[in-house]
PDB file of N, CA and C in Angstrom:
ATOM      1  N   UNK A   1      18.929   8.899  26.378  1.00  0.00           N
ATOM      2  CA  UNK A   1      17.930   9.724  25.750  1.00  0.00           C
ATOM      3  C   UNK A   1      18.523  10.277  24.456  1.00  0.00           C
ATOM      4  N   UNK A   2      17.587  10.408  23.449  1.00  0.00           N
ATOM      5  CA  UNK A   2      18.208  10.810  21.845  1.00  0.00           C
ATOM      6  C   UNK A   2      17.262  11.655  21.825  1.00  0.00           C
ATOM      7  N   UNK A   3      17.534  12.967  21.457  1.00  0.00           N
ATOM      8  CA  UNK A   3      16.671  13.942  21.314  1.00  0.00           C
ATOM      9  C   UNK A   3      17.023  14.237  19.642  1.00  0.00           C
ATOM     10  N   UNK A   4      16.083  14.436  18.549  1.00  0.00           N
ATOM     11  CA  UNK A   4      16.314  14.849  17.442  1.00  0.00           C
ATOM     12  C   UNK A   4      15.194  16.176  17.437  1.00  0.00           C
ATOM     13  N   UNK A   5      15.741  17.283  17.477  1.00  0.00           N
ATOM     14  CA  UNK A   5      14.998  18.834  17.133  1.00  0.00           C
ATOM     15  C   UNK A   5      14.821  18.768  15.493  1.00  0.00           C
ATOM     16  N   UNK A   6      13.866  18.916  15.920  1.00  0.00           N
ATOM     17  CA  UNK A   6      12.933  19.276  14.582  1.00  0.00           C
ATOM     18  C   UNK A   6      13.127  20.463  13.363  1.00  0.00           C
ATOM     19  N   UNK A   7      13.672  21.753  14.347  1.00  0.00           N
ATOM     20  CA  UNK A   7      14.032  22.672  13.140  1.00  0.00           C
ATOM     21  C   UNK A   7      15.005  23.252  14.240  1.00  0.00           C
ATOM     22  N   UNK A   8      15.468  23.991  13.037  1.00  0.00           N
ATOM     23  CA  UNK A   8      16.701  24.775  13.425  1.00  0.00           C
ATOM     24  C   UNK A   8      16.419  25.868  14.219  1.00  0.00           C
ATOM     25  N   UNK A   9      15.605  26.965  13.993  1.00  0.00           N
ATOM     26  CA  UNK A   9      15.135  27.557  14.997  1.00  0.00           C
ATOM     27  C   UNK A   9      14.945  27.537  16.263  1.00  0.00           C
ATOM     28  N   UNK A  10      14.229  26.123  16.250  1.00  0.00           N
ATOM     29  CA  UNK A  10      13.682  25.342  17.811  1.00  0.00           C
ATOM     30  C   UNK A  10      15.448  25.360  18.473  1.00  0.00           C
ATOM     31  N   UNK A  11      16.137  24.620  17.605  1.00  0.00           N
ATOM     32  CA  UNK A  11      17.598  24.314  17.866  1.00  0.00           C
ATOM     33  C   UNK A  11      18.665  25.239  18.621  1.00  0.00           C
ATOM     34  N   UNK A  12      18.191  26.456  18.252  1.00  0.00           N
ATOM     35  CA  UNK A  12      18.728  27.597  18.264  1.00  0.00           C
ATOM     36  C   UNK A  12      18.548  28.384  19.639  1.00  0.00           C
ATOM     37  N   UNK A  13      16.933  28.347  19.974  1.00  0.00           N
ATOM     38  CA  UNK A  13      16.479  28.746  20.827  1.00  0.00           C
ATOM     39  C   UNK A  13      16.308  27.762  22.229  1.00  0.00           C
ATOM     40  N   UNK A  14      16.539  26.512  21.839  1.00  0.00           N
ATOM     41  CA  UNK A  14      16.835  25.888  22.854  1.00  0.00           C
ATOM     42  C   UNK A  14      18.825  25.965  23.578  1.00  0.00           C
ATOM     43  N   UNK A  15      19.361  26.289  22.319  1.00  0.00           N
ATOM     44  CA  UNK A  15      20.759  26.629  22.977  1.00  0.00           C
ATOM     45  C   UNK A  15      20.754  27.724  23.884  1.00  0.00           C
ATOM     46  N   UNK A  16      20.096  28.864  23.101  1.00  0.00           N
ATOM     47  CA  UNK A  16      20.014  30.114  23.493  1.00  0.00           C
ATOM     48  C   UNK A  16      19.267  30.195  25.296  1.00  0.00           C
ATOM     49  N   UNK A  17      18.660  29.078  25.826  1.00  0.00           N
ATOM     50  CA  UNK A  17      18.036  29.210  26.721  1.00  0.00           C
ATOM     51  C   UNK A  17      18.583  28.118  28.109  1.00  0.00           C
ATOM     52  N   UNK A  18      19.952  27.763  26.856  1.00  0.00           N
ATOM     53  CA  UNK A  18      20.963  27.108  27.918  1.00  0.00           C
ATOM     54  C   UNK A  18      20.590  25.390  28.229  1.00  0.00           C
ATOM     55  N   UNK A  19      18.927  25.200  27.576  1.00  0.00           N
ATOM     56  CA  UNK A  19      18.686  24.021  27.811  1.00  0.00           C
ATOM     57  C   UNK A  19      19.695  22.430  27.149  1.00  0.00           C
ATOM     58  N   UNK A  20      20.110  23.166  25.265  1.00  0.00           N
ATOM     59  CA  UNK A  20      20.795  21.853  25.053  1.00  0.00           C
ATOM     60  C   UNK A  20      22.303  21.236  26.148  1.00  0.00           C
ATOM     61  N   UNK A  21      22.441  22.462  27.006  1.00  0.00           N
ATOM     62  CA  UNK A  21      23.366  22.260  28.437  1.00  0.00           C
ATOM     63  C   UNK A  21      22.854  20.936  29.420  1.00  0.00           C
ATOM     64  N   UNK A  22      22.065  21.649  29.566  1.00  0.00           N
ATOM     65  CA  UNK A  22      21.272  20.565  31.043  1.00  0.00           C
ATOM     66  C   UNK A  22      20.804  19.372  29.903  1.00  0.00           C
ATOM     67  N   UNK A  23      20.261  19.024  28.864  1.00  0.00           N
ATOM     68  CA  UNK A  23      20.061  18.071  28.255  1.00  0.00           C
ATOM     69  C   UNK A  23      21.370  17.217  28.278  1.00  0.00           C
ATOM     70  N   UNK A  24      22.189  17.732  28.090  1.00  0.00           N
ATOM     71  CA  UNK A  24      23.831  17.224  27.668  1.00  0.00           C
ATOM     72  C   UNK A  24      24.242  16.472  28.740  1.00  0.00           C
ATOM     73  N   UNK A  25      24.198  17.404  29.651  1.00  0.00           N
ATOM     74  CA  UNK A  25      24.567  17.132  31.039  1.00  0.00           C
ATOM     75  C   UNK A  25      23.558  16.053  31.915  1.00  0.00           C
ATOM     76  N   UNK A  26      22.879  15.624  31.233  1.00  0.00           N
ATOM     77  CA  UNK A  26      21.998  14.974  31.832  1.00  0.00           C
ATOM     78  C   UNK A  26      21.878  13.880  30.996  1.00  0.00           C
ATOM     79  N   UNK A  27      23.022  13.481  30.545  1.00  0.00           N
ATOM     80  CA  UNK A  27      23.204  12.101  29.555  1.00  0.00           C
ATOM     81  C   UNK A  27      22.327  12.018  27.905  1.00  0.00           C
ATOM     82  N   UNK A  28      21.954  13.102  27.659  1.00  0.00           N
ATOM     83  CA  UNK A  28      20.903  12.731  26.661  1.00  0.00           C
ATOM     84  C   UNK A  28      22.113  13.162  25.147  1.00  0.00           C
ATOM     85  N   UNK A  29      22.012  12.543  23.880  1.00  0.00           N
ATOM     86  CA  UNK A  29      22.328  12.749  22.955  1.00  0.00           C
ATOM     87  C   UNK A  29      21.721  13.930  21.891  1.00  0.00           C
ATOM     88  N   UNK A  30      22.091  14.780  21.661  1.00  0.00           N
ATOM     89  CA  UNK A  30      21.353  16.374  21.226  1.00  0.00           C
ATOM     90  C   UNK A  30      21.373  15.732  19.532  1.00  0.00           C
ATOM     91  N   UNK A  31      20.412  15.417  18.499  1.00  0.00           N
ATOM     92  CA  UNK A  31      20.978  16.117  17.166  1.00  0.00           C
ATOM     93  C   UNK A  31      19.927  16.630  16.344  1.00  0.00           C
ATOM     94  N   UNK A  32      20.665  17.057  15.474  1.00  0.00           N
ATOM     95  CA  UNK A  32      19.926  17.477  14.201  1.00  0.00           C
ATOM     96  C   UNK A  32      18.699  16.713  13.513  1.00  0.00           C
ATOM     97  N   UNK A  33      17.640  17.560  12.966  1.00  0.00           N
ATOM     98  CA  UNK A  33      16.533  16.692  12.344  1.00  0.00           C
ATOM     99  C   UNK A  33      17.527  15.824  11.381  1.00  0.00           C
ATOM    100  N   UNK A  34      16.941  14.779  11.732  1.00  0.00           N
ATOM    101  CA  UNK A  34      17.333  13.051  10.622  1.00  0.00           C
ATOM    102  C   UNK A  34      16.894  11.687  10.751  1.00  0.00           C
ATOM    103  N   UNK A  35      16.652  10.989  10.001  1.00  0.00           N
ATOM    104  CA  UNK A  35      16.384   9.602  10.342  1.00  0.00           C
ATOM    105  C   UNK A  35      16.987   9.123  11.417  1.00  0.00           C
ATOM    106  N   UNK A  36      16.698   7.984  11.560  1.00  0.00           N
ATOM    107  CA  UNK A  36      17.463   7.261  12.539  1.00  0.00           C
ATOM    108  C   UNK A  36      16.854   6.272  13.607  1.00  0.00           C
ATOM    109  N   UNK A  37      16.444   6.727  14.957  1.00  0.00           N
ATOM    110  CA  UNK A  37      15.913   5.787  15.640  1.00  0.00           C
ATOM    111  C   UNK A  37      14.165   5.078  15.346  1.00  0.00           C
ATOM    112  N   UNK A  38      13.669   6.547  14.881  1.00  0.00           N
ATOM    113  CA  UNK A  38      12.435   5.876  14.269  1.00  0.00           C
ATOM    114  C   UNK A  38      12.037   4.719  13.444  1.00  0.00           C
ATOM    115  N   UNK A  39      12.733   4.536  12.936  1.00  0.00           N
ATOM    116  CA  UNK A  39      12.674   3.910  11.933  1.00  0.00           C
ATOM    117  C   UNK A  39      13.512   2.281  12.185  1.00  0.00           C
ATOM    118  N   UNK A  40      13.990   2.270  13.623  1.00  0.00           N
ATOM    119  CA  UNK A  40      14.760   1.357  14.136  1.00  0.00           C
ATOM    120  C   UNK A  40      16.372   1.401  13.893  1.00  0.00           C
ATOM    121  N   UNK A  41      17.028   2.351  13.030  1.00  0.00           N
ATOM    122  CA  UNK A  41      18.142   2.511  12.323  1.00  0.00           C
ATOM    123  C   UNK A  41      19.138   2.521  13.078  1.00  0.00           C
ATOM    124  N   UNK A  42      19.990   3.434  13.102  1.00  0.00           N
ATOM    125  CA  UNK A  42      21.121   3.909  14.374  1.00  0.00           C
ATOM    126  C   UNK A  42      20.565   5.396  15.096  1.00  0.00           C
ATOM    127  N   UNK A  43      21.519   5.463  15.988  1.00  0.00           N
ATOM    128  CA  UNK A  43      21.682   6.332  17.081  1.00  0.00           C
ATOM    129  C   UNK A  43      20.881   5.683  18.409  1.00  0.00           C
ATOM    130  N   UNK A  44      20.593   4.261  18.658  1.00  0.00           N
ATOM    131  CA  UNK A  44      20.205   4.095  19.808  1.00  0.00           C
ATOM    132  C   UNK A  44      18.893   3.277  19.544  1.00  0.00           C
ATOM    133  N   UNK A  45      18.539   2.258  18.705  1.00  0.00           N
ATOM    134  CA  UNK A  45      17.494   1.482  18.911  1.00  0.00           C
ATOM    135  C   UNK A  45      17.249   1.098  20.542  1.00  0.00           C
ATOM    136  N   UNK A  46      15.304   0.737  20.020  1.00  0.00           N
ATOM    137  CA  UNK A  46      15.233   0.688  21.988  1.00  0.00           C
ATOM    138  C   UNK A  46      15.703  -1.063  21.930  1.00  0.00           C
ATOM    139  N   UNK A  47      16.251  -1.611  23.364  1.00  0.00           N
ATOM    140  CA  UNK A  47      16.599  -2.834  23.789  1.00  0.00           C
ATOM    141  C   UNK A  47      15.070  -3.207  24.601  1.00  0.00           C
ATOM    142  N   UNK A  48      14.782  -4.632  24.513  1.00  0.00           N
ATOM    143  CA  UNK A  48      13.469  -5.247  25.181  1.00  0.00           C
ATOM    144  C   UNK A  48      12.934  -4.432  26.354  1.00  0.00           C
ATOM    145  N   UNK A  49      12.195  -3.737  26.640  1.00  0.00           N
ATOM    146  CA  UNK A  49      11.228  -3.359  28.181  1.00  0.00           C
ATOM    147  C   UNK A  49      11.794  -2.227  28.090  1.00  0.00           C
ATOM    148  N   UNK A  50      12.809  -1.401  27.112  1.00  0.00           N
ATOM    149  CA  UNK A  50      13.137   0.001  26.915  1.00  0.00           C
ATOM    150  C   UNK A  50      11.523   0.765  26.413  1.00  0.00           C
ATOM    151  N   UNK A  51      11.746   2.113  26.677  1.00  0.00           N
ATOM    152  CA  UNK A  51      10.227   3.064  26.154  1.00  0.00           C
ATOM    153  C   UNK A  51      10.732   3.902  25.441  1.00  0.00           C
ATOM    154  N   UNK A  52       9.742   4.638  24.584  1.00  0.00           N
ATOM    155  CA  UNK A  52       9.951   5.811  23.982  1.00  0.00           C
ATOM    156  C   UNK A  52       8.883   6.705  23.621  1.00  0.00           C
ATOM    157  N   UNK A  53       9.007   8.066  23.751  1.00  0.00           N
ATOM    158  CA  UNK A  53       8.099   8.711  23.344  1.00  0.00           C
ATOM    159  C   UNK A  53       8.216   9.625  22.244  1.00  0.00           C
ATOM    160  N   UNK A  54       7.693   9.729  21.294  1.00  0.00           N
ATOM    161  CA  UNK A  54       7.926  10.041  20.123  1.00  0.00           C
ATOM    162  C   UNK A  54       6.786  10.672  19.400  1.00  0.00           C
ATOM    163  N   UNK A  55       6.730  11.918  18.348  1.00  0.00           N
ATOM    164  CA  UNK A  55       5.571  12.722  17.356  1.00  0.00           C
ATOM    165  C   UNK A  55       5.962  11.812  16.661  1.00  0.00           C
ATOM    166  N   UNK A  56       6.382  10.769  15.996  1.00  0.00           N
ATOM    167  CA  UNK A  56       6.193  10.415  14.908  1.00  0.00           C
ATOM    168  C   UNK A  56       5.031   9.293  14.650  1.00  0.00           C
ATOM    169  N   UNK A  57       4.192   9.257  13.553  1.00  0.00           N
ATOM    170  CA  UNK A  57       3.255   8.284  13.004  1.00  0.00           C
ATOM    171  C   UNK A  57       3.113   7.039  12.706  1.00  0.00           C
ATOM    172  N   UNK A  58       4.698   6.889  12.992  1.00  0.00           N
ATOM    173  CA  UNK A  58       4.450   4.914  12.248  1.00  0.00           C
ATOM    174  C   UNK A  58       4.823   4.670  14.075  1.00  0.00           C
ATOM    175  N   UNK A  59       3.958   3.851  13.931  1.00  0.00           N
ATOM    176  CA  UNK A  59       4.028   3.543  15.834  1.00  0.00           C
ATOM    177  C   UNK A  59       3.654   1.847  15.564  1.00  0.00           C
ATOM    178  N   UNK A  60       3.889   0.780  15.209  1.00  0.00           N
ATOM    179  CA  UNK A  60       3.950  -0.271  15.108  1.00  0.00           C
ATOM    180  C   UNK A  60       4.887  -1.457  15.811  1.00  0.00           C
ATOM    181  N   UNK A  61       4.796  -2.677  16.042  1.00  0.00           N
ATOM    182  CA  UNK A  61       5.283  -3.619  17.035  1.00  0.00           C
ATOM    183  C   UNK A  61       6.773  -3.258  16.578  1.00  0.00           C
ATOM    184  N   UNK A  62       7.855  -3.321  17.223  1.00  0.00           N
ATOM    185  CA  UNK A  62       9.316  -3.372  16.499  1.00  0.00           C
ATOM    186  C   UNK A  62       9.626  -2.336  15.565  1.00  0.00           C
ATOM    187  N   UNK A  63       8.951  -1.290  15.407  1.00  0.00           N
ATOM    188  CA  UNK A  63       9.565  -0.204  14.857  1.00  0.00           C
ATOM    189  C   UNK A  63      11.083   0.430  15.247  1.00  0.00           C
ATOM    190  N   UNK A  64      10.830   0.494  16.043  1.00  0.00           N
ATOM    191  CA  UNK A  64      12.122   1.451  16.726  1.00  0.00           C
ATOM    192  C   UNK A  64      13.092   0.517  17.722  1.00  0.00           C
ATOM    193  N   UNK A  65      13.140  -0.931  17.398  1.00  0.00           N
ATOM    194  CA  UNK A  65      13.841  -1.591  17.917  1.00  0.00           C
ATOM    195  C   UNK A  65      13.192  -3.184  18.248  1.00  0.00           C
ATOM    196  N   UNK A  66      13.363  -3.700  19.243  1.00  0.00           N
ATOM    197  CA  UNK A  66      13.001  -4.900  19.781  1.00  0.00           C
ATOM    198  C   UNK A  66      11.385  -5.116  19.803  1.00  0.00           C
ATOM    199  N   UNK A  67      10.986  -5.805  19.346  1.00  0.00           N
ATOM    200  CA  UNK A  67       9.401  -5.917  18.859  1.00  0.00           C
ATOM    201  C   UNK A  67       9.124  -6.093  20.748  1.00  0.00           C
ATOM    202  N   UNK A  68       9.911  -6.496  22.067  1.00  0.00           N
ATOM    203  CA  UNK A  68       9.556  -6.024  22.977  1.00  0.00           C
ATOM    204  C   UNK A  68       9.808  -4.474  23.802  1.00  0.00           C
ATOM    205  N   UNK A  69      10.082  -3.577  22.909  1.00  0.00           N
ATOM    206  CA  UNK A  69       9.784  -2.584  23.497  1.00  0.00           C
ATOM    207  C   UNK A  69       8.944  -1.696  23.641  1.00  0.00           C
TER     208      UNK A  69
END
């Protein structure tokens, strides 16, 4: 799991509430707003029959990795 927080605030208050812990601890990758998987880039493209759920707008075949995911 790749979690990218959106603002710093959110960021803040999710530390503050102990959650980026249990996220951590629960295998997921915490970072900062930035490019990256959306766009298919690094930090974790999806592999074939992988899912994702995502706010972002470009939602097209092979965006974010393997045109089967």
């Amino acid at each position: 799991m790749v979690q990218i927080i959106i603002a710093q605030s959110i960021y803040m208050q999710a530390m503050e509430e102990g959650l980026l812990k249990t996220f951590i601890e629960a295998g997921a990758v915490v970072s900062t707003p930035t490019c990256g998987p959306c766009l298919g880039g690094y930090m974790g493209i999806l592999a074939e029959g992988e899912r994702c759920v995502s706010t972002t707008n470009r939602n097209f075949v092979g965006r974010m990795g393997h045109v089967k995911s």
